[in-house]
PDB file of N, CA and C in Angstrom:
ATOM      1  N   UNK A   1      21.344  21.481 -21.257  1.00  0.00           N
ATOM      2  CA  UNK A   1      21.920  20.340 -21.945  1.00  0.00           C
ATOM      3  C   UNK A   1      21.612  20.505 -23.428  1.00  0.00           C
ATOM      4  N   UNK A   2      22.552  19.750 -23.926  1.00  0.00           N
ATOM      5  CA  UNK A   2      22.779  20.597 -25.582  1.00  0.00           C
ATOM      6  C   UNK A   2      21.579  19.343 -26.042  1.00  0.00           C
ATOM      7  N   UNK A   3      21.301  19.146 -27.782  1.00  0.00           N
ATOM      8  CA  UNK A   3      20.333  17.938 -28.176  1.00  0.00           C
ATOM      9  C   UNK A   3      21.801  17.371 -28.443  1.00  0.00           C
ATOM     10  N   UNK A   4      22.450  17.418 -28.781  1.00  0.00           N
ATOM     11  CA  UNK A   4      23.742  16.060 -28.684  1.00  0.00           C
ATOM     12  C   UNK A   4      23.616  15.447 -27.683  1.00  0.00           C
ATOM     13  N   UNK A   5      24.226  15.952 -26.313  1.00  0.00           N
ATOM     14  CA  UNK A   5      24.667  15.727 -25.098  1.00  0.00           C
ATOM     15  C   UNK A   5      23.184  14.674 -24.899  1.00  0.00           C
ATOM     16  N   UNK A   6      22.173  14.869 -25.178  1.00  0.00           N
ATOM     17  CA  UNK A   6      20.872  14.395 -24.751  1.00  0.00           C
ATOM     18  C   UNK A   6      20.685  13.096 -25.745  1.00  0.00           C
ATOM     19  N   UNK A   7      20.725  13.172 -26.790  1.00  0.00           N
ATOM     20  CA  UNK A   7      20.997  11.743 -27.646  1.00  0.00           C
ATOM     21  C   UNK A   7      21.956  10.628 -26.864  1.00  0.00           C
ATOM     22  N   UNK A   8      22.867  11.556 -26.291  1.00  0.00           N
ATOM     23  CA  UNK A   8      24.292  10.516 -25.705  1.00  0.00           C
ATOM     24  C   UNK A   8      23.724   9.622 -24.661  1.00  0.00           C
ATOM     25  N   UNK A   9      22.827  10.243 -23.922  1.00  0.00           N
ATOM     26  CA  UNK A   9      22.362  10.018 -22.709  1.00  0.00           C
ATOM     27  C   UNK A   9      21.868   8.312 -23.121  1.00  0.00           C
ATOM     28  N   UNK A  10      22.172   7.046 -22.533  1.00  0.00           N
ATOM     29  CA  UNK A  10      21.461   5.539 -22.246  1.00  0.00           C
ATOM     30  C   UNK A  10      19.829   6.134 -22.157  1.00  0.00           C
ATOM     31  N   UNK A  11      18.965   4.812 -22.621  1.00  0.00           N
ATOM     32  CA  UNK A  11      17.971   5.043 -22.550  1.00  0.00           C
ATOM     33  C   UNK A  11      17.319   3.681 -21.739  1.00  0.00           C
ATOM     34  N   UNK A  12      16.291   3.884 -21.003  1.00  0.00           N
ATOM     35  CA  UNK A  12      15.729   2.453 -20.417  1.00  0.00           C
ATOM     36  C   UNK A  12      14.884   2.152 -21.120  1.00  0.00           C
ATOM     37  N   UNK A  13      15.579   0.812 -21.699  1.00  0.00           N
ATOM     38  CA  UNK A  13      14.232   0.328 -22.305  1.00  0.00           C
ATOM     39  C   UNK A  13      13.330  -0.781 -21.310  1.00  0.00           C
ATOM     40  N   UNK A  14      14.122  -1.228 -20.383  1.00  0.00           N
ATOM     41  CA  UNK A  14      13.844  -2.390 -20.058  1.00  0.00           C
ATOM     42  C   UNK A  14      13.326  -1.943 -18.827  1.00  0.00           C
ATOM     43  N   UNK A  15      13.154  -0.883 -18.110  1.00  0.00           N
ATOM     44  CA  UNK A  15      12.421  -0.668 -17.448  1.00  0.00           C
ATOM     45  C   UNK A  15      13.046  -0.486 -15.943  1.00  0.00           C
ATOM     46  N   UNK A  16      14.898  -0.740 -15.893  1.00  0.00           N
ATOM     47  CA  UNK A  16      15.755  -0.688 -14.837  1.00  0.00           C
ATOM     48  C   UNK A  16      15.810   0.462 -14.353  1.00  0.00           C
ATOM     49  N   UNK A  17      15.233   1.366 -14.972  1.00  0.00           N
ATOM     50  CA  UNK A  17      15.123   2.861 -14.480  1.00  0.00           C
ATOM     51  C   UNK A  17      14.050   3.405 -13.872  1.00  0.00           C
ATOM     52  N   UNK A  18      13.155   2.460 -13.950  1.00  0.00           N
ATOM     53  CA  UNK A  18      11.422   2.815 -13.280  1.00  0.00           C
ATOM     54  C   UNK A  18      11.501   2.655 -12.456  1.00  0.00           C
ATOM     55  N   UNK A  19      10.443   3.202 -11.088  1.00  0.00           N
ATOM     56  CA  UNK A  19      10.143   2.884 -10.189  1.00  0.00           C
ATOM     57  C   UNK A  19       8.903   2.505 -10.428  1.00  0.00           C
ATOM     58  N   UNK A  20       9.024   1.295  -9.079  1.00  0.00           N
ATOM     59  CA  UNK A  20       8.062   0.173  -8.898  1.00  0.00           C
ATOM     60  C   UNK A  20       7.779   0.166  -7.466  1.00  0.00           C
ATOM     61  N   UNK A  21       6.615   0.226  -7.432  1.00  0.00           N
ATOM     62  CA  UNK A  21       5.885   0.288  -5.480  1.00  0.00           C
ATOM     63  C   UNK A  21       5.964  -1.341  -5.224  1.00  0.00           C
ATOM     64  N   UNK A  22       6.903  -1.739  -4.322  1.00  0.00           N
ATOM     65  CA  UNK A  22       6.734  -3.077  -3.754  1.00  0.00           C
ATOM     66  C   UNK A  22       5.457  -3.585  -2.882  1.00  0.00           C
ATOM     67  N   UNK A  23       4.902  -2.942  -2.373  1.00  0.00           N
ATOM     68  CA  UNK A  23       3.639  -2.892  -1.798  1.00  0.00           C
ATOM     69  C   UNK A  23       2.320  -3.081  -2.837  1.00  0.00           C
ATOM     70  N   UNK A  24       2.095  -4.199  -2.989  1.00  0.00           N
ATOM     71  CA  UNK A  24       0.979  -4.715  -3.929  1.00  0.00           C
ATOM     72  C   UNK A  24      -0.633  -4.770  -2.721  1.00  0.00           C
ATOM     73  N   UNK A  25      -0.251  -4.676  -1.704  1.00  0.00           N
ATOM     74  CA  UNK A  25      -1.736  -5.534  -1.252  1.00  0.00           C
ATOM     75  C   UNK A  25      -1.595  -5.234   0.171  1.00  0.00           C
ATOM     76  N   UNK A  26      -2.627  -4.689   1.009  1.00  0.00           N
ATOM     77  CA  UNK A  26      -2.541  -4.803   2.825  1.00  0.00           C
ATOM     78  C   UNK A  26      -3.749  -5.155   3.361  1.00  0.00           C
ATOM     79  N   UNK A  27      -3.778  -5.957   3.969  1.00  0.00           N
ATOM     80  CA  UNK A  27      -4.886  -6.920   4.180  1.00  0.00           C
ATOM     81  C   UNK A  27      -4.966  -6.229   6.620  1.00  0.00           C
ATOM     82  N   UNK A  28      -6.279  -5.727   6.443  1.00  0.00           N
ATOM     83  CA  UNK A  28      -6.183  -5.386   7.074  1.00  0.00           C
ATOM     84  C   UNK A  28      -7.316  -5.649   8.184  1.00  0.00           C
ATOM     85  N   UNK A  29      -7.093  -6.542   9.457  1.00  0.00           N
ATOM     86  CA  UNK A  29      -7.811  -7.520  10.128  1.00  0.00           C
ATOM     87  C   UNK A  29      -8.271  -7.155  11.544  1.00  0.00           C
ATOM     88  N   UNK A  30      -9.537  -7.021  12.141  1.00  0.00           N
ATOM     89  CA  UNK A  30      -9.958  -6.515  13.169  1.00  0.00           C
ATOM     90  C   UNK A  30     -10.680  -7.158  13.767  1.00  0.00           C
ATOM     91  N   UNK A  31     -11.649  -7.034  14.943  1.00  0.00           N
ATOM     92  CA  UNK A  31     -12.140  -7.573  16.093  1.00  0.00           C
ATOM     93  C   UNK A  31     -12.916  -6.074  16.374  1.00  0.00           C
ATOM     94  N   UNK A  32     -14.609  -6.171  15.948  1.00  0.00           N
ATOM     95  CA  UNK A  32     -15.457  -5.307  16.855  1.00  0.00           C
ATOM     96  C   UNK A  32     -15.552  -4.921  18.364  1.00  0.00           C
ATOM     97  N   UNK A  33     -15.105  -5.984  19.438  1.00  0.00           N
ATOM     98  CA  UNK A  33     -15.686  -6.477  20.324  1.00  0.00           C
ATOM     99  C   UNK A  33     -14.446  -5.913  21.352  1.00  0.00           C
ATOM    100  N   UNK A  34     -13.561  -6.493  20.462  1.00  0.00           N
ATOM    101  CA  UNK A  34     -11.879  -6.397  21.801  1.00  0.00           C
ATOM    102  C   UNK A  34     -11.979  -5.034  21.617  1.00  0.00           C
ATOM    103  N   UNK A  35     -11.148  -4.732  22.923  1.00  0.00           N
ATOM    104  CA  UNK A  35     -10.870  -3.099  23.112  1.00  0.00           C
ATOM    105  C   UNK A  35      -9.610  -3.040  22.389  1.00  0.00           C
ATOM    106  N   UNK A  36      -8.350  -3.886  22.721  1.00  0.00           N
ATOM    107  CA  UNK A  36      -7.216  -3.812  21.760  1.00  0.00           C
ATOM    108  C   UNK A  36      -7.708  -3.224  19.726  1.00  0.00           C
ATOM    109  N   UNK A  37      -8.803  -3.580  19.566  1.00  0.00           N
ATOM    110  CA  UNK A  37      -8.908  -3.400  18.034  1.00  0.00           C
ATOM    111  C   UNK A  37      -9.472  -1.717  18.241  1.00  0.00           C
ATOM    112  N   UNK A  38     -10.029  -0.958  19.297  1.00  0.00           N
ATOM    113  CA  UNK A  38     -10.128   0.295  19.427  1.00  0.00           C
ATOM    114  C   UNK A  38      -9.771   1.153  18.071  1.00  0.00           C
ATOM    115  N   UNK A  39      -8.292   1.238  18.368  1.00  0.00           N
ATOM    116  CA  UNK A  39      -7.040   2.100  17.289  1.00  0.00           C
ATOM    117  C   UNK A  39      -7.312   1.767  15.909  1.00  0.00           C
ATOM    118  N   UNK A  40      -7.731   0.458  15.638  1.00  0.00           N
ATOM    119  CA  UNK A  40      -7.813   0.050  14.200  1.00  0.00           C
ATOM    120  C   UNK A  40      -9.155  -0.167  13.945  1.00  0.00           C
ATOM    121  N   UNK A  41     -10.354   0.101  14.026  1.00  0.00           N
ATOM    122  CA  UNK A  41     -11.839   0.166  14.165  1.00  0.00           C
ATOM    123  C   UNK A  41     -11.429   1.835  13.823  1.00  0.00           C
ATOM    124  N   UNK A  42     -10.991   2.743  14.595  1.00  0.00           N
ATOM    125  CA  UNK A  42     -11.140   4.473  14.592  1.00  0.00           C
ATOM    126  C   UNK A  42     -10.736   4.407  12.718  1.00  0.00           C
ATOM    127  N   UNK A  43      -9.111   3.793  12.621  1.00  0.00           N
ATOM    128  CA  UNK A  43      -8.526   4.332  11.668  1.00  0.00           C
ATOM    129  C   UNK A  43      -8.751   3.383  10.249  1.00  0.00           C
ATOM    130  N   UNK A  44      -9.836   2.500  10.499  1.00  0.00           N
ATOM    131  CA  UNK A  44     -10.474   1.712   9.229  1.00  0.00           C
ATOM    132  C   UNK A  44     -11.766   3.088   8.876  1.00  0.00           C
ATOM    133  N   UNK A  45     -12.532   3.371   9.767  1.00  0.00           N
ATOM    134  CA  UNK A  45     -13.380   4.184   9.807  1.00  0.00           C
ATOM    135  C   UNK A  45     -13.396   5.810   8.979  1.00  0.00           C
ATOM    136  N   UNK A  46     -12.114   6.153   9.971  1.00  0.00           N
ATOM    137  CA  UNK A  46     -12.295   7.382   9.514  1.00  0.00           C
ATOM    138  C   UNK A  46     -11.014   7.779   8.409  1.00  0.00           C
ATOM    139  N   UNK A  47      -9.634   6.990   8.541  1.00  0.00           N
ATOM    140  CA  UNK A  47      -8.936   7.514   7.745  1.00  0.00           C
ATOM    141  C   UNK A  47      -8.197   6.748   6.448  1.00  0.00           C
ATOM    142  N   UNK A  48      -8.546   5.294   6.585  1.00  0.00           N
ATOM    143  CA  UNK A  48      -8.684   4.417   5.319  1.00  0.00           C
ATOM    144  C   UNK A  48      -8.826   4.372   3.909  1.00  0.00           C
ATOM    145  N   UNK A  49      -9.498   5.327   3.846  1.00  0.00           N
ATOM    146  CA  UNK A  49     -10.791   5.727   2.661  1.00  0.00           C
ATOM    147  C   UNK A  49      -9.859   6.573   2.223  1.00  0.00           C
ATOM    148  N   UNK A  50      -9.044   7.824   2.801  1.00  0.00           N
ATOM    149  CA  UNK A  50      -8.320   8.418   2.906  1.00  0.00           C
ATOM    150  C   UNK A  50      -6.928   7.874   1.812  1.00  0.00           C
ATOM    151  N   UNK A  51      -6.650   7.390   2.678  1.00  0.00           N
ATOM    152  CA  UNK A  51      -5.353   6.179   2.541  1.00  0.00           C
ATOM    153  C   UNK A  51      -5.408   5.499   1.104  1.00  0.00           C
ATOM    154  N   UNK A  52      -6.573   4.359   0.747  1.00  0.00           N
ATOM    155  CA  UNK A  52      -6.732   4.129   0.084  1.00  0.00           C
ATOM    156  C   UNK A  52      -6.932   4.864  -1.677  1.00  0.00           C
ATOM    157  N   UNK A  53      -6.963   6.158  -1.363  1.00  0.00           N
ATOM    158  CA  UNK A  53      -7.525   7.464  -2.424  1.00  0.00           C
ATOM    159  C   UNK A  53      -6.347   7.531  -2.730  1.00  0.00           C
ATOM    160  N   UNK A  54      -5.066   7.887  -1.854  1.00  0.00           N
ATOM    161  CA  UNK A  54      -3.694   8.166  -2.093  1.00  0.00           C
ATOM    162  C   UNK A  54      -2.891   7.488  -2.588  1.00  0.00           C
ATOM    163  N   UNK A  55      -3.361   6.135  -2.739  1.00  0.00           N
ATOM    164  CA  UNK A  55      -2.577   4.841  -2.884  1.00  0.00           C
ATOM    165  C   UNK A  55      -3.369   4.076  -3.839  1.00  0.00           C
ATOM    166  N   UNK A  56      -3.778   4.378  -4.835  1.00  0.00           N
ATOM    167  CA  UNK A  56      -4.579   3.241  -5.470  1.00  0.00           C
ATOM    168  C   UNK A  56      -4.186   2.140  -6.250  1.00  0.00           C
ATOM    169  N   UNK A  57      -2.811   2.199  -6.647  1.00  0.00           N
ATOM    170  CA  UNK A  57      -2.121   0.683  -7.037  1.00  0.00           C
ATOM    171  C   UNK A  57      -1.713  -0.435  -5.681  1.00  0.00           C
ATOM    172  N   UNK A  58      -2.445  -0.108  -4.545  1.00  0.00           N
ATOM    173  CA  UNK A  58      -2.450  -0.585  -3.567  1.00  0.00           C
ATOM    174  C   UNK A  58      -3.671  -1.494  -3.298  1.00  0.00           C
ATOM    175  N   UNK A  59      -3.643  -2.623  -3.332  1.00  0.00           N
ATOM    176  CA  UNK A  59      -4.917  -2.930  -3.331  1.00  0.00           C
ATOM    177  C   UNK A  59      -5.586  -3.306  -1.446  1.00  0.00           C
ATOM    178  N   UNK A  60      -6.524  -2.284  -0.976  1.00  0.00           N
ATOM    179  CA  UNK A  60      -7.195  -2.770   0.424  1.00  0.00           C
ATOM    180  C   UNK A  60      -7.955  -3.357   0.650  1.00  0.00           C
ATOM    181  N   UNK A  61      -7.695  -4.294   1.519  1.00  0.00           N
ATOM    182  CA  UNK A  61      -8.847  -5.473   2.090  1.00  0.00           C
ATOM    183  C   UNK A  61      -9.203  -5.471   3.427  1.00  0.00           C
ATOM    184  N   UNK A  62     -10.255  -4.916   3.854  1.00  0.00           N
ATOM    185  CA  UNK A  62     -10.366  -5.042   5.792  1.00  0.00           C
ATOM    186  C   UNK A  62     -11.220  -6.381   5.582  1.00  0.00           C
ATOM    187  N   UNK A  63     -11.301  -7.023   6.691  1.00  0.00           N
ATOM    188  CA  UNK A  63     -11.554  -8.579   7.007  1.00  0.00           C
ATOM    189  C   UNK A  63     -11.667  -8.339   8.212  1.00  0.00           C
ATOM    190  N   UNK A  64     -13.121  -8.749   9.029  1.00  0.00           N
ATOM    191  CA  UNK A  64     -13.487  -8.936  10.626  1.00  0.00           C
ATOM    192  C   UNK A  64     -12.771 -10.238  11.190  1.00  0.00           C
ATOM    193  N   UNK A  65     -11.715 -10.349  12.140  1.00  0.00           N
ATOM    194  CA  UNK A  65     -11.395 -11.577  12.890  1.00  0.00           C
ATOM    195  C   UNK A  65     -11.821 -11.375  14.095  1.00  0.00           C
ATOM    196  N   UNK A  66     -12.696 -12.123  14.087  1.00  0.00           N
ATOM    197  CA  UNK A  66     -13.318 -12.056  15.731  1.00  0.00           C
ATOM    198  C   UNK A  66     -12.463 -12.564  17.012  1.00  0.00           C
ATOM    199  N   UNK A  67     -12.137 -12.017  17.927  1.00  0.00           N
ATOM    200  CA  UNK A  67     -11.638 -12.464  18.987  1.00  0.00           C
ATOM    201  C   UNK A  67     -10.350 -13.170  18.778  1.00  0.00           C
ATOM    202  N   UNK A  68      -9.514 -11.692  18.339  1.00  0.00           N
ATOM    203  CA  UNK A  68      -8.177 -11.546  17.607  1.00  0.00           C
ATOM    204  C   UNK A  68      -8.145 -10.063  17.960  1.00  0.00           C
ATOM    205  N   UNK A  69      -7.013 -10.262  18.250  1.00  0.00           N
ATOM    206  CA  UNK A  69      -5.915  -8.618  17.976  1.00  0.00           C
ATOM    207  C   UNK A  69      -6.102  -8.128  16.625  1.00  0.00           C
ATOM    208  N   UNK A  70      -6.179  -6.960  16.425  1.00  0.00           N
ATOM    209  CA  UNK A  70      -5.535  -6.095  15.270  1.00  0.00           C
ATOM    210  C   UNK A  70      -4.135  -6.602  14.692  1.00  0.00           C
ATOM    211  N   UNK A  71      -4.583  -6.951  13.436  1.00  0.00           N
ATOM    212  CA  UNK A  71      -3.053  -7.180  12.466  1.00  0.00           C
ATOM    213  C   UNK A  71      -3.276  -6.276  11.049  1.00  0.00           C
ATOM    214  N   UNK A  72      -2.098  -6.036  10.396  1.00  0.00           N
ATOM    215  CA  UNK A  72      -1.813  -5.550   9.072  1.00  0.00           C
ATOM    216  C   UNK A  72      -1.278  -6.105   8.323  1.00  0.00           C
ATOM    217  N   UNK A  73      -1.294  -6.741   7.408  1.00  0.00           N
ATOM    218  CA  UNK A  73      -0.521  -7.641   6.448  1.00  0.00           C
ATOM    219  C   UNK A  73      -0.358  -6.936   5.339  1.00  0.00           C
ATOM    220  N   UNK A  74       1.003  -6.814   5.010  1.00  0.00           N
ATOM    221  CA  UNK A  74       1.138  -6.091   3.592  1.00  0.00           C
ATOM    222  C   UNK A  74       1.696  -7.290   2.777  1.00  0.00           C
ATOM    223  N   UNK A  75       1.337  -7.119   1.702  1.00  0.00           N
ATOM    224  CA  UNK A  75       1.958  -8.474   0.667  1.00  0.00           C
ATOM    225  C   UNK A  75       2.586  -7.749  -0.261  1.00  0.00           C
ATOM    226  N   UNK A  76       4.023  -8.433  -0.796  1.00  0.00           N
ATOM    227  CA  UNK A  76       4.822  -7.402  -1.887  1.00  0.00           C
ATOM    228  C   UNK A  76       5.305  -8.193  -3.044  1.00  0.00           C
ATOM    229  N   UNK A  77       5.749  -7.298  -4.049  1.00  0.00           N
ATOM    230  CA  UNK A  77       6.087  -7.774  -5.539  1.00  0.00           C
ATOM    231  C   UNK A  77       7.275  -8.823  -5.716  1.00  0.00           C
ATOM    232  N   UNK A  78       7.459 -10.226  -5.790  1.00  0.00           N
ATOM    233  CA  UNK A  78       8.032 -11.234  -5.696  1.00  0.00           C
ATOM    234  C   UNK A  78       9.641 -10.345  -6.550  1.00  0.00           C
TER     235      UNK A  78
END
């Protein structure tokens, strides 16, 4: 591309051209005790930390709910 052709080119100012991660926040809720929370006890443990390293405009929250199922709550950019 020539420097003309490249001047021609629109420019974003406003930011319609960015990408933006809708995923602000995952709130992530367990139970020591139930066997159902098994899967999510392993993968708070061992691969979270993980997760969290890869993702850091992500903000993680694990929270114990006792005598409750495993849930994931993701919260996103209004």
């Amino acid at each position: 591309m020539s420097t003309v052709a490249a001047r021609a080119l629109p420019r974003t100012n406003n930011g319609a051209g960015a990408f933006v991660l809708q995923c602000r926040k995952m709130v992530f809720n367990y139970c020591e005790k139930w066997g159902s929370n098994k899967g999510m006890v392993d993968y708070i443990k061992k691969d979270l930390t993980k997760f969290a390293a890869e993702n850091p405009q992500i903000e993680i929250v694990v929270q114990p709910r006792p005598a409750h199922h495993p849930i994931v709550r993701g919260y996103y950019c209004k």
